[in-house]
N, C-alpha and C. Protein backbone atom coordinates (compact mmCIF):
# COMPACT_ATOMS: atom_id res chain seq x y z
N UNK A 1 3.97 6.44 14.58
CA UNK A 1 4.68 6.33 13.33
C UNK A 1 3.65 6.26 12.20
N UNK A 2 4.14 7.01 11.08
CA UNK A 2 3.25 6.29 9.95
C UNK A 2 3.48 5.61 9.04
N UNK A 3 2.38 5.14 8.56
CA UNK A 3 2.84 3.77 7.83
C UNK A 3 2.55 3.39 6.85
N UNK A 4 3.31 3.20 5.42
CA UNK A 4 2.39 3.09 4.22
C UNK A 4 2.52 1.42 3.77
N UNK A 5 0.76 1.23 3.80
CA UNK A 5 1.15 -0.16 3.14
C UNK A 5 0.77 -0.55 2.10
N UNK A 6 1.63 -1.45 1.73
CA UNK A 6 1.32 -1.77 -0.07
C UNK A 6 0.14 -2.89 -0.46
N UNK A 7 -0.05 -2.60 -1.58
CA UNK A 7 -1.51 -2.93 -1.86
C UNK A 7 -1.89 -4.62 -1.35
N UNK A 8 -0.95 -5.44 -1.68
CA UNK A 8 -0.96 -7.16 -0.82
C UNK A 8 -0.94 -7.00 1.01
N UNK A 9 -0.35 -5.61 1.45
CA UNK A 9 -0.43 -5.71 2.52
C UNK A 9 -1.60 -5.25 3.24
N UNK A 10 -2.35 -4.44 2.44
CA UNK A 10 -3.72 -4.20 2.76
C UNK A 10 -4.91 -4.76 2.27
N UNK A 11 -4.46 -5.64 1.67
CA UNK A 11 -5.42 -6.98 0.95
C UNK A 11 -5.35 -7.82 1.90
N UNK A 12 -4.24 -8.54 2.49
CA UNK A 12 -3.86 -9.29 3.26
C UNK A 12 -4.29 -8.81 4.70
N UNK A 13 -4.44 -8.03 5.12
CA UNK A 13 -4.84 -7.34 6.44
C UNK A 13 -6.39 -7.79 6.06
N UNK A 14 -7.08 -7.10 5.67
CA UNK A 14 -8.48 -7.06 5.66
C UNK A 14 -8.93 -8.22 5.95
N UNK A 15 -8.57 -8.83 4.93
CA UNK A 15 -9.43 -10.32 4.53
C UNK A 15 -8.54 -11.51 5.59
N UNK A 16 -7.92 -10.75 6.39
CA UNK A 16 -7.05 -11.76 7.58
C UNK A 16 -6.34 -13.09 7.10
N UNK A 17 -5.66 -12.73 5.85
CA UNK A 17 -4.86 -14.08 4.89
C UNK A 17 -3.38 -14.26 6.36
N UNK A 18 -3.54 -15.87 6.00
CA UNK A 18 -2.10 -16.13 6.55
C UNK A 18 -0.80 -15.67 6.11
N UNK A 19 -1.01 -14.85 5.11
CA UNK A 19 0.38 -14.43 4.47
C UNK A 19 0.81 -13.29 4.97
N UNK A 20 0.02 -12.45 5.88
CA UNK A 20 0.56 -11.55 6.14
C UNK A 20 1.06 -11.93 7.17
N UNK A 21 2.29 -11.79 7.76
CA UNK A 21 3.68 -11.45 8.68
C UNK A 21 3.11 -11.21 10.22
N UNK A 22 3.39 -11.97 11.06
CA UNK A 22 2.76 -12.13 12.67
C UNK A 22 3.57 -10.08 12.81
N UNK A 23 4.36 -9.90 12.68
CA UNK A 23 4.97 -8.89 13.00
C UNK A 23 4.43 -7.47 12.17
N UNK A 24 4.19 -7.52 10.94
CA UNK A 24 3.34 -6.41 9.68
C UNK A 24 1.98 -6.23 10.43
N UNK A 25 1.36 -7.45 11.16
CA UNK A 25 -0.36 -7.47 11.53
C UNK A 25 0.03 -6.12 12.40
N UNK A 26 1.05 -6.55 13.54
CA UNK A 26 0.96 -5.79 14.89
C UNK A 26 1.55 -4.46 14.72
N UNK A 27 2.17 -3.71 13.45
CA UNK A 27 1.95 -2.38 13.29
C UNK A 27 1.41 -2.03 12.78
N UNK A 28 0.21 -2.77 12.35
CA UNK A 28 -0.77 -2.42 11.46
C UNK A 28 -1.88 -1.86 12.64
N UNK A 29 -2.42 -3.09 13.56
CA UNK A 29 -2.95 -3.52 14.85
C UNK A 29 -2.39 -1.68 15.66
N UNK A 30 -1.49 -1.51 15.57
CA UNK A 30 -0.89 -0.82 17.21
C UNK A 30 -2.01 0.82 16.73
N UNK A 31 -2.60 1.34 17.85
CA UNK A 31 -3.08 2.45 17.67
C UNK A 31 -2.39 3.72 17.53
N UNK A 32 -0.86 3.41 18.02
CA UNK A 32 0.04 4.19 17.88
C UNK A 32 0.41 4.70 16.33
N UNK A 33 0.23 3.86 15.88
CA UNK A 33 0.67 4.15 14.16
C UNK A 33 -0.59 4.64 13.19
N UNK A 34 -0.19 5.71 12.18
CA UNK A 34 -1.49 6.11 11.51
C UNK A 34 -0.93 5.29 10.56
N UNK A 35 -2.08 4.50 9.63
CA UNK A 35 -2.12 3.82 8.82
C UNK A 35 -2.18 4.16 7.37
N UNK A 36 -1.32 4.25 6.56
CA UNK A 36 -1.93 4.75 4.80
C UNK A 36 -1.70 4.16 4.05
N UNK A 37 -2.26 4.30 3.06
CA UNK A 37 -2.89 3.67 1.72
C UNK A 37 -3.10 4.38 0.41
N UNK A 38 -1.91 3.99 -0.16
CA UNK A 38 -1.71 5.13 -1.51
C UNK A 38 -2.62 5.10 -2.48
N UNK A 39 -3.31 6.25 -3.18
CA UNK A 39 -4.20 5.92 -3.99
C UNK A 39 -3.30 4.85 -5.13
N UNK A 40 -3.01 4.53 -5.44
CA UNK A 40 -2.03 3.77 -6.62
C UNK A 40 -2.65 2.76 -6.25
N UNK A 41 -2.64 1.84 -4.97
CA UNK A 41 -3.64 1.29 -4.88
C UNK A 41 -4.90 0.66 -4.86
N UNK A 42 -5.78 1.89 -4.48
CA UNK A 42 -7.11 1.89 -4.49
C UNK A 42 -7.31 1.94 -6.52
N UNK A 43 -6.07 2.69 -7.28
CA UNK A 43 -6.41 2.34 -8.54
C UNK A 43 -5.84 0.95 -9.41
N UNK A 44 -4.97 0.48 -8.40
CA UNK A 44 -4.29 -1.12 -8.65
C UNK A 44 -5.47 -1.66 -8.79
N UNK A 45 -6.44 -1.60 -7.39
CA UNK A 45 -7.20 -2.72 -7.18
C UNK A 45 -8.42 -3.08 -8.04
N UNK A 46 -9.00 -1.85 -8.74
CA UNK A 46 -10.00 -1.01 -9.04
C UNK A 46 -9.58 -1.74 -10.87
N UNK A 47 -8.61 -1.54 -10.92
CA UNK A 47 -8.06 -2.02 -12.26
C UNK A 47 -8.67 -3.93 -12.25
N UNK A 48 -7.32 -4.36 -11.25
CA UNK A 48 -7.54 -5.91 -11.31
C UNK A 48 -9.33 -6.33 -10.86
N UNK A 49 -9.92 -5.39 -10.09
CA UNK A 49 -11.65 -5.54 -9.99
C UNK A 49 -12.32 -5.97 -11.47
N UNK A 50 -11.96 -4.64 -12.05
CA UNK A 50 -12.97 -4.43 -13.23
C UNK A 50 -12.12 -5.85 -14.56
N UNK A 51 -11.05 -6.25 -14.11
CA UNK A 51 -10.65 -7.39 -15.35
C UNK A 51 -10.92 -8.72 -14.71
N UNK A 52 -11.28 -9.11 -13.53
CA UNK A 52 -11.70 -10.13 -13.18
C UNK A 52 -10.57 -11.08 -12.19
N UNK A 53 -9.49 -10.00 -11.69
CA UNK A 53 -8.13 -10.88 -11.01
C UNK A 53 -8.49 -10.40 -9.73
N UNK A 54 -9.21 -9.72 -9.27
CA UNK A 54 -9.52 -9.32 -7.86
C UNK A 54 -11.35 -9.68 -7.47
N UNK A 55 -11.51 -10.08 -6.72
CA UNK A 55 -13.01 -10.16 -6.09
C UNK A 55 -13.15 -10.35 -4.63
N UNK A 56 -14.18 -9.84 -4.10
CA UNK A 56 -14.66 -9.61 -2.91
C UNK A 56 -16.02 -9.72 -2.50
N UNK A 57 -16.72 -10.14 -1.69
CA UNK A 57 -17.89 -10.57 -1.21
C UNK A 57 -19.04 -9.42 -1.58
N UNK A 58 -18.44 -7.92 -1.89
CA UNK A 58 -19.82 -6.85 -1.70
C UNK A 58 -18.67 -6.18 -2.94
N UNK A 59 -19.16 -4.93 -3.53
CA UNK A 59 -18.76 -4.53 -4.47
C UNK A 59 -17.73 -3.94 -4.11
N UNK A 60 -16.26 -3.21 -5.08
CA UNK A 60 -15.63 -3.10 -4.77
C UNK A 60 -16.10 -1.40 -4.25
N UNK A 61 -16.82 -0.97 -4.75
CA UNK A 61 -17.29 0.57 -4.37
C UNK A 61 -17.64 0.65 -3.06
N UNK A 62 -18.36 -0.12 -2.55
CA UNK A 62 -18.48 -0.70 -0.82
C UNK A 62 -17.48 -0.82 -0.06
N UNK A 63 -16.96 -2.16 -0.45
CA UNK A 63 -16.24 -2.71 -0.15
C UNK A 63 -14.90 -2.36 0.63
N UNK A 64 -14.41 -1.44 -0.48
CA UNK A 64 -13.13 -0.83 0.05
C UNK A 64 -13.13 0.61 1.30
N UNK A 65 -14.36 1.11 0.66
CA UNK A 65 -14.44 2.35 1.30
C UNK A 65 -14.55 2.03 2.64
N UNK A 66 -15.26 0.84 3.25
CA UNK A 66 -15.97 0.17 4.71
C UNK A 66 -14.47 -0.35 5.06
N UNK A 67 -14.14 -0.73 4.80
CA UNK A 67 -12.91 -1.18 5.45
C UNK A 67 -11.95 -0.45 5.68
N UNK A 68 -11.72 0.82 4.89
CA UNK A 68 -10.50 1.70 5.09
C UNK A 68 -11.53 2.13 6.36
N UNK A 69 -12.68 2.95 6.25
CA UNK A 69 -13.00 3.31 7.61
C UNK A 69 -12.93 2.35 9.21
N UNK A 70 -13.14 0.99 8.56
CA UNK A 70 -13.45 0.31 9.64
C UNK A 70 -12.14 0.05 10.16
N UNK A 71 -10.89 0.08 9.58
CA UNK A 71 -9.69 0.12 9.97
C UNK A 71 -9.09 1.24 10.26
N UNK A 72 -9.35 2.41 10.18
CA UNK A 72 -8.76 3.43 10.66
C UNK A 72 -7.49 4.11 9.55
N UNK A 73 -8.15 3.60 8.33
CA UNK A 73 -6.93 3.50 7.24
C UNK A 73 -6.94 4.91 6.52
N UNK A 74 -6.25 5.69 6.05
CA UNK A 74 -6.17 6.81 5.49
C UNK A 74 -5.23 6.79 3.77
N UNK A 75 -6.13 7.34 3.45
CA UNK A 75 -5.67 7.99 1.65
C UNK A 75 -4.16 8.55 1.64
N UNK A 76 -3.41 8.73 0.78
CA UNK A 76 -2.51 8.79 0.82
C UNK A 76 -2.99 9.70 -1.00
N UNK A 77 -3.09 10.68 -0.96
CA UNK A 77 -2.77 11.26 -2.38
C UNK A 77 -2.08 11.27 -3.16
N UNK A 78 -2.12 11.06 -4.77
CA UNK A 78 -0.86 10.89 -5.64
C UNK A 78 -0.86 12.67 -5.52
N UNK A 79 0.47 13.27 -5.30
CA UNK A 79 0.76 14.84 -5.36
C UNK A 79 1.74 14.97 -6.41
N UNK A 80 1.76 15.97 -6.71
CA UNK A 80 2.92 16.32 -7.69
C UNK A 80 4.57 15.65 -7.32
N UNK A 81 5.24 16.06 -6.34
CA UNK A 81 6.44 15.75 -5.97
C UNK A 81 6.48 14.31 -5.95
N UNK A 82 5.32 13.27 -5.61
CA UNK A 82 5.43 12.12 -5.68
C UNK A 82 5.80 11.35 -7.07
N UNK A 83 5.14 12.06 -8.21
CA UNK A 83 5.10 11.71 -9.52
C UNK A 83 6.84 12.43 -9.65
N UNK A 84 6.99 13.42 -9.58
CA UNK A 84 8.26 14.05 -9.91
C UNK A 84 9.30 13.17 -9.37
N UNK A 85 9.31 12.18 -8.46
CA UNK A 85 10.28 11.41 -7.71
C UNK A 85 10.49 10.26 -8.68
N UNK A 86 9.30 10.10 -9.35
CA UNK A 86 9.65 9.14 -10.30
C UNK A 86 10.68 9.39 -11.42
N UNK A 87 11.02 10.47 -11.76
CA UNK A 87 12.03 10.55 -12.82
C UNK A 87 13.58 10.43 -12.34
N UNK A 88 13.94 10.05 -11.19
CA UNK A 88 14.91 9.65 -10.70
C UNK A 88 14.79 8.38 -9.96
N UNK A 89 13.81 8.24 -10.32
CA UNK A 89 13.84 6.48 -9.55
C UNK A 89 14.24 5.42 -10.35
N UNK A 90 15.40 4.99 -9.47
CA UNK A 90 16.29 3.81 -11.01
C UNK A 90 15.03 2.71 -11.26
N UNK A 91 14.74 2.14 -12.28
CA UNK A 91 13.95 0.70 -12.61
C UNK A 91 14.65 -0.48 -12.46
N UNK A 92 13.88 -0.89 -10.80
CA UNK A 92 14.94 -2.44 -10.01
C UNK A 92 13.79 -2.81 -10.49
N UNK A 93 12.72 -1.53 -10.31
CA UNK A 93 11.39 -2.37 -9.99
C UNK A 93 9.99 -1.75 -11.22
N UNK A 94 9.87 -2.56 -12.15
CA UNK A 94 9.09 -2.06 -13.02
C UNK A 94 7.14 -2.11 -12.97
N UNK A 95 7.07 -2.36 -12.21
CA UNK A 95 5.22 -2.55 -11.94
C UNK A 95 5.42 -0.54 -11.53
N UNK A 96 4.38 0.24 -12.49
CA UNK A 96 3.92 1.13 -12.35
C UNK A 96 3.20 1.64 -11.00
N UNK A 97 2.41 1.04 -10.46
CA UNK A 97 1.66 0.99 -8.87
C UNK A 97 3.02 1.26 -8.10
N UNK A 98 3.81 -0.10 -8.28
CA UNK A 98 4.55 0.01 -6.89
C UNK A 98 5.82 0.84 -7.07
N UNK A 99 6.11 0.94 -8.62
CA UNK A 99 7.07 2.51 -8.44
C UNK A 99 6.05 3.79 -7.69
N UNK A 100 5.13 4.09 -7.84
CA UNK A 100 4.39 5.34 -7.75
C UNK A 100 4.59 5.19 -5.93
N UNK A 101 4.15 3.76 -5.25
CA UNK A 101 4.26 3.86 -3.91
C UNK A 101 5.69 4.05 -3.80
N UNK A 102 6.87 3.59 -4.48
CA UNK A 102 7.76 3.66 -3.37
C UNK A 102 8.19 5.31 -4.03
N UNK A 103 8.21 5.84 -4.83
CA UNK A 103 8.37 7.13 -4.49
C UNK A 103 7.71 7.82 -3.42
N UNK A 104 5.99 7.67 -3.09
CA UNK A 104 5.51 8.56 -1.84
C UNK A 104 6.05 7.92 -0.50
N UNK A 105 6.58 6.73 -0.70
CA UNK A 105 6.92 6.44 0.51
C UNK A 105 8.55 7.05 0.80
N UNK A 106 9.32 7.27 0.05
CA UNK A 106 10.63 8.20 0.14
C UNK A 106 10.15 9.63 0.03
N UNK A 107 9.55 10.52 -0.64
CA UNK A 107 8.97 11.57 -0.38
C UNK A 107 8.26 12.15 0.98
N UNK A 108 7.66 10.96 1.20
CA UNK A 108 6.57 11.08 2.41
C UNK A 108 7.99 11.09 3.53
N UNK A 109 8.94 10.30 3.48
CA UNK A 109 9.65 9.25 4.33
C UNK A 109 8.87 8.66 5.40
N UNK A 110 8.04 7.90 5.06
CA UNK A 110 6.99 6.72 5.94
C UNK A 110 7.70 5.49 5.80
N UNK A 111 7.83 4.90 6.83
CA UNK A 111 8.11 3.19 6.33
C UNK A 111 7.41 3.07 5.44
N UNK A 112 7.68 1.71 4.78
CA UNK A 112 6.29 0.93 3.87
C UNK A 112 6.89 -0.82 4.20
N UNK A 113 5.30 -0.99 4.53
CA UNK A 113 4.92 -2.41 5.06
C UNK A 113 4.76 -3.27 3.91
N UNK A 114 5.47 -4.09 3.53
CA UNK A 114 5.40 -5.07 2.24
C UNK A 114 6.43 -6.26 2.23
N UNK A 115 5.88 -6.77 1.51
CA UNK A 115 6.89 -8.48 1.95
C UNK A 115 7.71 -8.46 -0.34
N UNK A 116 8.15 -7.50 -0.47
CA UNK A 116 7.97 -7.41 -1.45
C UNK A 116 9.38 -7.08 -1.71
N UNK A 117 10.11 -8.10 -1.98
CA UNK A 117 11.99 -7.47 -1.59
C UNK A 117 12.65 -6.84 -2.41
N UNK A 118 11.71 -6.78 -3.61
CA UNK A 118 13.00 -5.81 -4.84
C UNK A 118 12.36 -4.36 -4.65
N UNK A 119 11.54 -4.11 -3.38
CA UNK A 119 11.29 -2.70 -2.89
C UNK A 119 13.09 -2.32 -2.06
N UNK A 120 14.08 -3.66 -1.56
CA UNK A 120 14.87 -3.07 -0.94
C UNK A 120 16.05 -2.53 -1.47
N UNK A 121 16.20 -2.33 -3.06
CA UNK A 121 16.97 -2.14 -3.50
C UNK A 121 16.50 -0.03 -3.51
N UNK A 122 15.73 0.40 -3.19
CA UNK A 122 15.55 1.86 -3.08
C UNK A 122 15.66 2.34 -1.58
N UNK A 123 16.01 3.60 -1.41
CA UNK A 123 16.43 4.10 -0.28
C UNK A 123 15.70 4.59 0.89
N UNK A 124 14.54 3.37 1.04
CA UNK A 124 12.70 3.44 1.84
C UNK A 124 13.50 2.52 2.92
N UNK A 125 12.49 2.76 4.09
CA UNK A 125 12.56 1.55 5.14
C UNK A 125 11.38 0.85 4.39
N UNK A 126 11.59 -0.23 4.69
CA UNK A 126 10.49 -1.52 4.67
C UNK A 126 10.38 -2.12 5.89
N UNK A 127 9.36 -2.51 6.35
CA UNK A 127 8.97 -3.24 7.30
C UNK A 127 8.23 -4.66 6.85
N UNK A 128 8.58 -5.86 7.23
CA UNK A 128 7.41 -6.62 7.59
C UNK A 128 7.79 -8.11 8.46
C-alpha cells in the first residue's frame, strides 16, 4: 500500500515521539507499504526551520535528507492536478500545507497517516 504521511506524522516517526499512534508506527514500520512525503512538507518544515518553531540536532539540509533515506521515505511532488484539486476543495480545513496534502492524497488516492481529524471531513482515507 502507499502511504502519505503528514508532516507531524513524519516528525513524529523520526524523532520516535510518544505521540505517534502504536498502530500509524506499524504501517509506517511494515516493508510492505511505500512510504511518502509531500513536498508541502519538506516546505512546511523548511519554513517553521528558518523562523525558529522547528529544530533538530544537525541542520535541516542534512537532516531531513538522511532520514528520508534512512527510512525508506519517498518525495511526493507538488504536480499540476494536485494544485488544480485545490479549487474544489471545500475550506473545513484552512492551513495551506495541509490543504495541498490532502488534495495529493485524493488525487494520488493514497491513504494519509495523520492524527489530524478535520482531515475527515474530505473524501481521503485517513489512517492512524
Amino acid at each position: 500500500m502507499r502511504l502519505l504521511l503528514d508532516t507531524h506524522t513524519f516528525l513524529w516517526f523520526i524523532l520516535d515521539a510518544p505521540q505517534l499512534s502504536a498502530s500509524a508506527k506499524a504501517l509506517i514500520e511494515n516493508p510492505a507499504n511505500k512510504r511518502l512525503l509531500s513536498m508541502a512538507s519538506i516546505w512546511e518544515m523548511a519554513i517553521k526551520t528558518s523562523n525558529g518553531k522547528l529544530t533538530f540536532k544537525q541542520p535541516f539540509e542534512v537532516f531531513i535528507p538522511h532520514q528520508l533515506r534512512l527510512n525508506g521515505i519517498e518525495l511526493l511532488a507538488i504536480e499540476l492536478p494536485h494544485v488544480m484539486a485545490l479549487l474544489d476543495l471545500p475550506f473545513y480545513h484552512r492551513d495551506p500545507f495541509d490543504r495541498l496534502i490532502i488534495a495529493q492524497s485524493l488525487v494520488e488516492q493514497h491513504p494519509l497517516i495523520t492524527v489530524d481529524s478535520a482531515f475527515a471531513a474530505y473524501p481521503i482515507q485517513t489512517m492512524w
